[in-house]
C-alpha atoms as a PDB file:
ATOM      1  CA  UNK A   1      24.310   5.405   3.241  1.00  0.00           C
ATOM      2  CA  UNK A   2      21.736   8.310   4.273  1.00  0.00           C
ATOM      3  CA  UNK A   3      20.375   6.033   7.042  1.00  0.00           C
ATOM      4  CA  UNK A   4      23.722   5.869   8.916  1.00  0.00           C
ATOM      5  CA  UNK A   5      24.611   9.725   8.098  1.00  0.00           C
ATOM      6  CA  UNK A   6      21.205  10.687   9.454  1.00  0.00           C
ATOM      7  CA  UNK A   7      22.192   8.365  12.573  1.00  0.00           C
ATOM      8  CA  UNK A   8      25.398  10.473  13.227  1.00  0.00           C
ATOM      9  CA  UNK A   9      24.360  13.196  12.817  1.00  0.00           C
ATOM     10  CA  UNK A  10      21.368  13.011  16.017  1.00  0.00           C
ATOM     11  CA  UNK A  11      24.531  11.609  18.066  1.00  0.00           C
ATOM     12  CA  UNK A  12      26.357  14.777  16.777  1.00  0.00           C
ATOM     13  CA  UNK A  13      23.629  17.589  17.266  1.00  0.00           C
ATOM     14  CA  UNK A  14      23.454  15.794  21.115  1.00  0.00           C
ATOM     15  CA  UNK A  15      27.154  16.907  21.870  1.00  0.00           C
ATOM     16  CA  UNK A  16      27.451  20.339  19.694  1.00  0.00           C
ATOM     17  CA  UNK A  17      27.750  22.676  21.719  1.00  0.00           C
ATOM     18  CA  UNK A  18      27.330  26.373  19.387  1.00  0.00           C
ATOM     19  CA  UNK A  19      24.297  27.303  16.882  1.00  0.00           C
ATOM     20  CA  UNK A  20      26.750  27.538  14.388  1.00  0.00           C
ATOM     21  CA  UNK A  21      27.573  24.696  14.110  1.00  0.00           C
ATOM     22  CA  UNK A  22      24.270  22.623  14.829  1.00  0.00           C
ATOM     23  CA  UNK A  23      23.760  25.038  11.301  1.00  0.00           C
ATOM     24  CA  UNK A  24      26.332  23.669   9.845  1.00  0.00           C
ATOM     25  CA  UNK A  25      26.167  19.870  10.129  1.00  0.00           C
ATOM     26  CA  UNK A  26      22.526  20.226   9.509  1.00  0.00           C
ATOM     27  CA  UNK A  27      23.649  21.395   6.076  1.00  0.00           C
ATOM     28  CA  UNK A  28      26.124  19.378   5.444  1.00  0.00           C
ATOM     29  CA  UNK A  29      23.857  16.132   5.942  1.00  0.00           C
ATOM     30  CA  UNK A  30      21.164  17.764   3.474  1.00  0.00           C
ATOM     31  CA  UNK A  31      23.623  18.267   1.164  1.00  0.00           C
ATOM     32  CA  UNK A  32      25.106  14.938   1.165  1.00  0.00           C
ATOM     33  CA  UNK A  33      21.441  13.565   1.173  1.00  0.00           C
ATOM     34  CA  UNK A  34      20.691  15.337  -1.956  1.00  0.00           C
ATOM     35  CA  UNK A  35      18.613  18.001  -1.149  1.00  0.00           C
ATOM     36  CA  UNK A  36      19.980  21.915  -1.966  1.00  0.00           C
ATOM     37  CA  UNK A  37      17.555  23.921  -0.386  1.00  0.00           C
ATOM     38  CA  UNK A  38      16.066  24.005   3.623  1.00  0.00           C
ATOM     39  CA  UNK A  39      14.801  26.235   5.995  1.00  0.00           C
ATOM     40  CA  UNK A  40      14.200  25.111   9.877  1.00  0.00           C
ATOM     41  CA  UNK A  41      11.583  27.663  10.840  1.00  0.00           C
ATOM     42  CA  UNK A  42      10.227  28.157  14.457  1.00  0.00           C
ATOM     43  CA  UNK A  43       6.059  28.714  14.041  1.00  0.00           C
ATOM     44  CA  UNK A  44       4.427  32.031  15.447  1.00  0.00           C
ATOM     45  CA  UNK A  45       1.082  32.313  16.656  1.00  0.00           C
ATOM     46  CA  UNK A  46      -1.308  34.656  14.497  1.00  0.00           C
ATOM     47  CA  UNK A  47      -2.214  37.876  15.281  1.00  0.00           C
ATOM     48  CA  UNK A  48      -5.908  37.598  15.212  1.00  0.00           C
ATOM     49  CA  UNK A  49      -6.776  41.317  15.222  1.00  0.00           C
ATOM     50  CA  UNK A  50      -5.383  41.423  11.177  1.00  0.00           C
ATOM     51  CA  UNK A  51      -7.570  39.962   8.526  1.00  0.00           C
ATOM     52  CA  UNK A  52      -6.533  37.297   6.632  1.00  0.00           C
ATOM     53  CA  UNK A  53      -3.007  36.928   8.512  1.00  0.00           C
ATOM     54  CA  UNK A  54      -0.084  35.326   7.420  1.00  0.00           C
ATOM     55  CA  UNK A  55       1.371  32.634   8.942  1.00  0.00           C
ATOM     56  CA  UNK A  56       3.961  34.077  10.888  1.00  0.00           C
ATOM     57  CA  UNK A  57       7.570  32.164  11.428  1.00  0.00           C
ATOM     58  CA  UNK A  58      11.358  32.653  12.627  1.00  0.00           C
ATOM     59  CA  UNK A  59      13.616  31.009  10.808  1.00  0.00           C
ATOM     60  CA  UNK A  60      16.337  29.414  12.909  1.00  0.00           C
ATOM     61  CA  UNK A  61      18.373  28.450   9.663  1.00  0.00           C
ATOM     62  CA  UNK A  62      17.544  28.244   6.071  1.00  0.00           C
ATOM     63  CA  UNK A  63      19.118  28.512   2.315  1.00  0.00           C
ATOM     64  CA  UNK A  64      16.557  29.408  -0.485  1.00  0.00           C
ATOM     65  CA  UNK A  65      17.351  30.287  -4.512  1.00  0.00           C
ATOM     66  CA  UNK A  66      18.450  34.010  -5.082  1.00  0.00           C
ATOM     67  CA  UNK A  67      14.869  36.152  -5.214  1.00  0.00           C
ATOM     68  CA  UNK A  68      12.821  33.374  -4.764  1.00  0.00           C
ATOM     69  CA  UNK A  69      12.050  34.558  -0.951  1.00  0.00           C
ATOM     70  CA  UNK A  70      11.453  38.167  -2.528  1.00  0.00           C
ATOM     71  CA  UNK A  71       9.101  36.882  -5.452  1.00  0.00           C
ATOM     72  CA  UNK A  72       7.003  34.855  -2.558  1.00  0.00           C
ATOM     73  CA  UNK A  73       6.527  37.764  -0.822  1.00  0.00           C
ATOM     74  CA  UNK A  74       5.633  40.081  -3.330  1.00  0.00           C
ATOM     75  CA  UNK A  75       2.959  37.519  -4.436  1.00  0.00           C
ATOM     76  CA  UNK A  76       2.004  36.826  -1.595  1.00  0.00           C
ATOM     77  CA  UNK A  77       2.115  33.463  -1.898  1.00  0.00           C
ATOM     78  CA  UNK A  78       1.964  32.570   1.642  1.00  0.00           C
ATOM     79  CA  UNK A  79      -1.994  33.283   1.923  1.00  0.00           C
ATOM     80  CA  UNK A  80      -2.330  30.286  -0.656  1.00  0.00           C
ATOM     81  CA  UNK A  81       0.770  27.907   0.065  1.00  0.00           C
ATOM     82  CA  UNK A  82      -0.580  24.288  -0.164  1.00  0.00           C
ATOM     83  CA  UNK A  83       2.212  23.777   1.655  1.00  0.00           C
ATOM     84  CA  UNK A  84       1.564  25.632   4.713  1.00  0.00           C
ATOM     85  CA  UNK A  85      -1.902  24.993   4.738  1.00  0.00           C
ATOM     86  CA  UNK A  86      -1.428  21.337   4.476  1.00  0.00           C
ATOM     87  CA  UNK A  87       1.152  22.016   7.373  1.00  0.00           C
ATOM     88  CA  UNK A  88      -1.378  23.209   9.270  1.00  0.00           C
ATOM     89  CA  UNK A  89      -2.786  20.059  10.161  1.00  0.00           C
ATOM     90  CA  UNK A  90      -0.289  17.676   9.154  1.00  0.00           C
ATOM     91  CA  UNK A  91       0.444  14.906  11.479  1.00  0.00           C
ATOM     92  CA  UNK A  92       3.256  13.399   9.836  1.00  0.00           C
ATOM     93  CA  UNK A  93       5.926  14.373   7.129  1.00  0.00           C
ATOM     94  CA  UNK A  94       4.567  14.930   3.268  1.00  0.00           C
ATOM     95  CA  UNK A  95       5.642  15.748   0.363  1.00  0.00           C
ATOM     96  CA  UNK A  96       4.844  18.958  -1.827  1.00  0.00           C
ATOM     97  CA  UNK A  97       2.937  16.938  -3.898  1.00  0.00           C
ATOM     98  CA  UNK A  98       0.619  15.371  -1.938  1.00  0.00           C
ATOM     99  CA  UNK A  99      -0.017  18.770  -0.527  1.00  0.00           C
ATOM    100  CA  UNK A 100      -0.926  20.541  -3.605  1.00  0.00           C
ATOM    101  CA  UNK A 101      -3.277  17.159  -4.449  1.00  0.00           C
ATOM    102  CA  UNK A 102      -5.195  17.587  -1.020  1.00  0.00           C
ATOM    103  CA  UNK A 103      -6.607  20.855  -2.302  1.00  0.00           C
ATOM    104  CA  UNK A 104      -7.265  19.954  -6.169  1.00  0.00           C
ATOM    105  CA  UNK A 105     -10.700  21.422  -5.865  1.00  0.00           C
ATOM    106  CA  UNK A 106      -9.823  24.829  -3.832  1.00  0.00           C
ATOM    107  CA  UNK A 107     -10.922  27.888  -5.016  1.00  0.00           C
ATOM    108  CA  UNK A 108      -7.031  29.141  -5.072  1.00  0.00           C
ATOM    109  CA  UNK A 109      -5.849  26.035  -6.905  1.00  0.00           C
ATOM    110  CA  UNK A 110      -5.069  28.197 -10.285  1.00  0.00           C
ATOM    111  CA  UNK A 111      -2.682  30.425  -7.649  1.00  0.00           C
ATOM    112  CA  UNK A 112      -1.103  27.442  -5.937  1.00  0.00           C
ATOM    113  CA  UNK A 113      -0.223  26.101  -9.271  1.00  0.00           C
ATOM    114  CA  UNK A 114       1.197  29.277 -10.478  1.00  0.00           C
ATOM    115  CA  UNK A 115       3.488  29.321  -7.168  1.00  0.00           C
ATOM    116  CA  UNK A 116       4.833  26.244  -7.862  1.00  0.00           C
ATOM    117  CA  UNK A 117       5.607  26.590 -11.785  1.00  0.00           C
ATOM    118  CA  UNK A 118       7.341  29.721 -10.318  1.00  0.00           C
ATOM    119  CA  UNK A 119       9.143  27.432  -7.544  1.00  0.00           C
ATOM    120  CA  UNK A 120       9.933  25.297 -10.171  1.00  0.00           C
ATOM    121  CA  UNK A 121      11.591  27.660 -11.985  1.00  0.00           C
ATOM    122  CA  UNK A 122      13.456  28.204  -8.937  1.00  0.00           C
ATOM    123  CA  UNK A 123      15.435  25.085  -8.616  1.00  0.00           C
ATOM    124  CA  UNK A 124      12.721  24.311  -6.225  1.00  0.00           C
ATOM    125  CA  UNK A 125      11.575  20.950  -8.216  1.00  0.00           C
ATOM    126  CA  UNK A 126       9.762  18.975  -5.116  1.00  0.00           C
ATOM    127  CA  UNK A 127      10.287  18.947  -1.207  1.00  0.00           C
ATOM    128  CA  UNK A 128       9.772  17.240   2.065  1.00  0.00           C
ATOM    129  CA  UNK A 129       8.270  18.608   5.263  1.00  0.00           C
ATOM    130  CA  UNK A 130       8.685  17.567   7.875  1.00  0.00           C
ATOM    131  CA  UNK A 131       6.469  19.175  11.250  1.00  0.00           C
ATOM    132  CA  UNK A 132       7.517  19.932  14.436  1.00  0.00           C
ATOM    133  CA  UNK A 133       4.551  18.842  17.325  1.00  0.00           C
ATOM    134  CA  UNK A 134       4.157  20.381  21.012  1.00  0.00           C
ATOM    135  CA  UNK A 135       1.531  20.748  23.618  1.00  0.00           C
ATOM    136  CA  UNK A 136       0.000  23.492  21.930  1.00  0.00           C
ATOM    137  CA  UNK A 137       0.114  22.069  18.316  1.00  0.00           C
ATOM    138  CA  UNK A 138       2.564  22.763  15.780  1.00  0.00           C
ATOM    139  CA  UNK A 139       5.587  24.712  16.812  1.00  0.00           C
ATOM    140  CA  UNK A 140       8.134  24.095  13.833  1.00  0.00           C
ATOM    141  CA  UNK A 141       9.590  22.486  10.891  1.00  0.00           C
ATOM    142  CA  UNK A 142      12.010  21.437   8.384  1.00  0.00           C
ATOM    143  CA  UNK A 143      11.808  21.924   4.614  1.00  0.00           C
ATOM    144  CA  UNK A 144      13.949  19.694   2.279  1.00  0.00           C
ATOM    145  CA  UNK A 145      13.624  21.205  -1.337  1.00  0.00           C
ATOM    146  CA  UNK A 146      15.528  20.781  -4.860  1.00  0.00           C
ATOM    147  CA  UNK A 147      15.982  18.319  -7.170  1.00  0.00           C
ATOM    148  CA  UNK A 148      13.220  15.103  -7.003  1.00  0.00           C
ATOM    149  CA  UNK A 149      14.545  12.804  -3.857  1.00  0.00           C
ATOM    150  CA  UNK A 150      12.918   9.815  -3.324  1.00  0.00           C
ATOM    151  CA  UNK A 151      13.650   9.072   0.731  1.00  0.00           C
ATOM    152  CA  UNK A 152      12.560   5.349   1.895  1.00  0.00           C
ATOM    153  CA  UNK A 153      10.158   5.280   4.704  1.00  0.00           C
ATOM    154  CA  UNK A 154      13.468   4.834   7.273  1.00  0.00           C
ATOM    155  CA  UNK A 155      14.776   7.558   5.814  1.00  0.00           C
ATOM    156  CA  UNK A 156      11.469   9.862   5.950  1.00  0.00           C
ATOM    157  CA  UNK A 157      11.937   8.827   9.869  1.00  0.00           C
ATOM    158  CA  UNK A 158      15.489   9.647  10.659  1.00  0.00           C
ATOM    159  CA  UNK A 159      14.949  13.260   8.929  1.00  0.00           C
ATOM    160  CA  UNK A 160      11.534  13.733  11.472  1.00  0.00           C
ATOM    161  CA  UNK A 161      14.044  12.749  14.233  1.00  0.00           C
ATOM    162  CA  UNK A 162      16.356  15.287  12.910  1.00  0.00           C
ATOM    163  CA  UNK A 163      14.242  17.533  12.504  1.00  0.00           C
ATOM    164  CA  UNK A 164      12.817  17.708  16.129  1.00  0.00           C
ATOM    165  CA  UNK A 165      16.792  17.029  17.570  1.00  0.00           C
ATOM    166  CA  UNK A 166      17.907  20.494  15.150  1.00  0.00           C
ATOM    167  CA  UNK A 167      14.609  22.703  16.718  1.00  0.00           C
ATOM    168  CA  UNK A 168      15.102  21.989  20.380  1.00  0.00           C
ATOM    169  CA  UNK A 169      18.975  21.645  20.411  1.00  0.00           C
ATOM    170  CA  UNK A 170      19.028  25.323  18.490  1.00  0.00           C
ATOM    171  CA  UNK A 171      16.613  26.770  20.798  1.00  0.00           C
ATOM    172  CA  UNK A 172      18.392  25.327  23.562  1.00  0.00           C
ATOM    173  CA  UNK A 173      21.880  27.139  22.629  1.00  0.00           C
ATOM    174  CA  UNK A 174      19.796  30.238  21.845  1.00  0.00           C
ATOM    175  CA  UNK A 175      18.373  29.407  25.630  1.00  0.00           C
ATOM    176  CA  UNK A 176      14.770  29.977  24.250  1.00  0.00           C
ATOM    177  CA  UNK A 177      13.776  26.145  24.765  1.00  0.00           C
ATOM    178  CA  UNK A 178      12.792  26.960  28.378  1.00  0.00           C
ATOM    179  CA  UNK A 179      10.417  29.988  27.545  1.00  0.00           C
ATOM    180  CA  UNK A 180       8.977  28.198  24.631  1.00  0.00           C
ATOM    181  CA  UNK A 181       7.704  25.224  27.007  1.00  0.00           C
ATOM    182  CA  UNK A 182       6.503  27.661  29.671  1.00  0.00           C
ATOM    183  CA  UNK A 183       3.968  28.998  27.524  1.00  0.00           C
ATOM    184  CA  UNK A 184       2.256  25.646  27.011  1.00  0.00           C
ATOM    185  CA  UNK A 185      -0.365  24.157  28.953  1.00  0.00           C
ATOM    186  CA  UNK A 186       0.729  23.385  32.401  1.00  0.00           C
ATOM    187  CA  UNK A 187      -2.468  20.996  33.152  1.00  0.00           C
ATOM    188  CA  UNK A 188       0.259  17.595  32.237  1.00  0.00           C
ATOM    189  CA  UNK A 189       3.557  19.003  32.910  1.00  0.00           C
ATOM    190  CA  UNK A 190       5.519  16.896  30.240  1.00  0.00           C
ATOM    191  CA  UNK A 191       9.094  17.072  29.894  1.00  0.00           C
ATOM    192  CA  UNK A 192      10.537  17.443  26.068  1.00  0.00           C
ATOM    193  CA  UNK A 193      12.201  13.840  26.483  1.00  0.00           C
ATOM    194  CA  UNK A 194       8.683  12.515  27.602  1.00  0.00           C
ATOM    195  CA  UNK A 195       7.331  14.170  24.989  1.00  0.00           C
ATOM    196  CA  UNK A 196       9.615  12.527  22.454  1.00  0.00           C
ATOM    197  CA  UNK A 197       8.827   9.106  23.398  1.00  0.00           C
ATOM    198  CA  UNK A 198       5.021   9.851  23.528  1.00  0.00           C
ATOM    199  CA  UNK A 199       5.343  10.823  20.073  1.00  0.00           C
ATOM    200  CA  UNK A 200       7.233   7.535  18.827  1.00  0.00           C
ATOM    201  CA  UNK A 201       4.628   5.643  21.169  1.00  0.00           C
ATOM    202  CA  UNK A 202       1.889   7.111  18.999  1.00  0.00           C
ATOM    203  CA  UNK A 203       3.501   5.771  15.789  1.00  0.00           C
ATOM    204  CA  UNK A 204       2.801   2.571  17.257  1.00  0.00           C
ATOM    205  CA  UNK A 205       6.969   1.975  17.908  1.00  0.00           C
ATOM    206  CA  UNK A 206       8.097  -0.663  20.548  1.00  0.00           C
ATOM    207  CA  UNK A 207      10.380   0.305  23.245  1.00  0.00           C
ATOM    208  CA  UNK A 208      13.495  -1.404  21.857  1.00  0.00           C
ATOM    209  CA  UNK A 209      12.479   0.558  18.207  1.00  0.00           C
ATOM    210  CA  UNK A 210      12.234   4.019  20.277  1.00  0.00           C
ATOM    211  CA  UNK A 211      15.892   3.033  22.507  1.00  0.00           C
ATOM    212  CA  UNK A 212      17.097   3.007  19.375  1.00  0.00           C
ATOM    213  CA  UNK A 213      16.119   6.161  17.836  1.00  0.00           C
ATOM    214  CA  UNK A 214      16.615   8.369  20.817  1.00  0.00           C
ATOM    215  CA  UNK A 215      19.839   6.399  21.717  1.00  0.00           C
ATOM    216  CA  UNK A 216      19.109   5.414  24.962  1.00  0.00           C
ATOM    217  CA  UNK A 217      18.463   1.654  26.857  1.00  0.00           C
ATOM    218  CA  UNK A 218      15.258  -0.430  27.162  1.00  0.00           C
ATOM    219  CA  UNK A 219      15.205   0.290  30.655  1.00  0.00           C
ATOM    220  CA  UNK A 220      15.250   4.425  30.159  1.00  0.00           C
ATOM    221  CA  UNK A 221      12.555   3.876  27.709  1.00  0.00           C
ATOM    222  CA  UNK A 222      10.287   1.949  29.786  1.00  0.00           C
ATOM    223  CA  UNK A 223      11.132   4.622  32.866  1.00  0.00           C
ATOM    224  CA  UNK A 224       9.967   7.484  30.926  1.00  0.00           C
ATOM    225  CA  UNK A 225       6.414   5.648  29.847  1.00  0.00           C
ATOM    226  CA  UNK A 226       5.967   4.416  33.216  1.00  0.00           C
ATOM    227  CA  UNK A 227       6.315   8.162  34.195  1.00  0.00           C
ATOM    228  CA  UNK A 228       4.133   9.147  31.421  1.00  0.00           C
ATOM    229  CA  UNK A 229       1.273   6.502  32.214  1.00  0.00           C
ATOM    230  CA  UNK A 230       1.501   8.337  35.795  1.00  0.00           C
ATOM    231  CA  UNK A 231       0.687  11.391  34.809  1.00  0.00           C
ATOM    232  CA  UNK A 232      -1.575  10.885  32.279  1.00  0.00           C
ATOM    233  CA  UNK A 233      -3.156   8.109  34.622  1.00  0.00           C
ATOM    234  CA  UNK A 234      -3.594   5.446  32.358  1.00  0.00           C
ATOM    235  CA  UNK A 235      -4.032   1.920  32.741  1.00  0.00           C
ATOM    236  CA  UNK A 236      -1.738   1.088  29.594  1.00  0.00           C
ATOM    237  CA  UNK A 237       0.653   2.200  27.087  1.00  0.00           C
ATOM    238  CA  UNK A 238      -2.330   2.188  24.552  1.00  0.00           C
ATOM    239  CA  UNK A 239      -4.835   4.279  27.029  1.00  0.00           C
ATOM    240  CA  UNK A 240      -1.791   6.668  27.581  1.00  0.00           C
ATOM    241  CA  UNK A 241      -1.795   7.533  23.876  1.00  0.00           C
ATOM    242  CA  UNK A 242      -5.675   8.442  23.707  1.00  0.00           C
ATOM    243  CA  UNK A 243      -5.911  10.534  26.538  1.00  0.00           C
ATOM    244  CA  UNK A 244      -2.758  12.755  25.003  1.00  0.00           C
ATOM    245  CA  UNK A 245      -4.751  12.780  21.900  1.00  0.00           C
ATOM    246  CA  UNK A 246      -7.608  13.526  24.086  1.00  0.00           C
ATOM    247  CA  UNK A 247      -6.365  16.055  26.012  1.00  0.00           C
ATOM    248  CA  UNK A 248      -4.020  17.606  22.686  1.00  0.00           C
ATOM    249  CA  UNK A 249      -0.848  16.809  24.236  1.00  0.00           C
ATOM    250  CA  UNK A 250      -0.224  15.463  20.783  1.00  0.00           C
ATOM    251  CA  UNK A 251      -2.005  16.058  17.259  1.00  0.00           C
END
């Protein structure tokens, strides 16, 4: 049922043509998928002259308990998020859980467990994240959170698709796509679309498993690595990947 929702809905986000309502059937597809909190959030770089800085985002849409965003920030909570810190070098999507494992032995770990008993108490139960890649690392993501969910590994995949097809089709109405892609590095002039499929490629996905994702034909797919192989000058699909990991196309 979520699997063919999830499917509509990157078909639908292709074709809508106001923020609003990209918003809104984002929402709508959470909802039905079980999930009553989200927030999409577009990542900021840091300001290095502070001390300490906090991670510094934009949400482009979002829906969090009543005072939970105030009690975060009072406590400052962002300095010690497992979340966020396991964000911060996340390749693929996690759950809170495993986040909050990978840093049992931190010297914060007493704080990050308070923040999450006071999540908890929140509504805010367990969560998904899922990040959003670039040239220049990490420039987004999405947040599931609410009630336990338990997505299958097709599902985990549709909601990264989503995820990605919600950032740059919001950015795009707000026409900030362009001057986001500007500011990366213009050494391998990638396109977004090119950028997709080097993604899936990395994932190890065939070209008939990415046509089907992005919702295009064999053929497309195998035009846009053929470009990519081009300009990355590799021999292969397989050398293609290394050199973006190489060169930090991808992360």
């Amino acid at each position: 049922m979520n699997i063919n929702v999830l499917i509509q809905l990157l078909i639908i986000l292709e074709e809508t043509p106001h923020a609003r309502a990209v918003v809104s059937e984002l929402e709508q597809v959470i909802e039905n998928c079980g999930f009553e909190y989200y927030d999409l959030l577009r990542h900021l770089p840091r300001n290095p002259a502070q001390r300490n800085p906090e991670p510094r985002a934009a949400a482009l849409a979002g829906r969090w308990p009543e005072q939970w965003p105030q009690i975060y920030t009072a406590k400052k909570y962002a300095l010690i998020d497992p979340m966020v810190r396991y964000l911060a070098h996340a390749q693929r999507p996690f759950r809170w859980r495993e986040s909050l494992a990978a840093f049992g032995k931190d010297a914060q770990q007493r704080r990050m467990e308070q923040m999450m008993v006071d999540a908890f108490g929140h509504g805010l139960e367990d969560g998904y994240i899922f990040p959003i890649h670039g040239r220049n690392g990490i420039l987004g993501s999405l947040s599931l959170a609410g009630k336990p969910v338990e997505l299958s590994p097709v599902e985990i995949a549709l909601f990264e698709a989503v995820a990605r097809k919600s950032f740059w089709r919001l950015l795009e109405l707000k026409d900030e796509a362009q001057a986001l892609e500007t500011v990366l590095p213009a050494d391998t002039p990638l396109t977004r679309r090119e950028m997709e499929i080097l993604h899936y490629l990395a994932e190890g996905m065939t070209s008939m498993e990415i046509s089907k994702m992005l919702k295009i034909s064999n053929h497309t797919v195998d035009w846009y690595m053929n470009g990519l192989q081009n300009k990355l000058k590799a021999k292969n699909r397989q050398q293609a990947v290394a050199l973006a990991f190489r060169h930090r196309l991808i992360s």
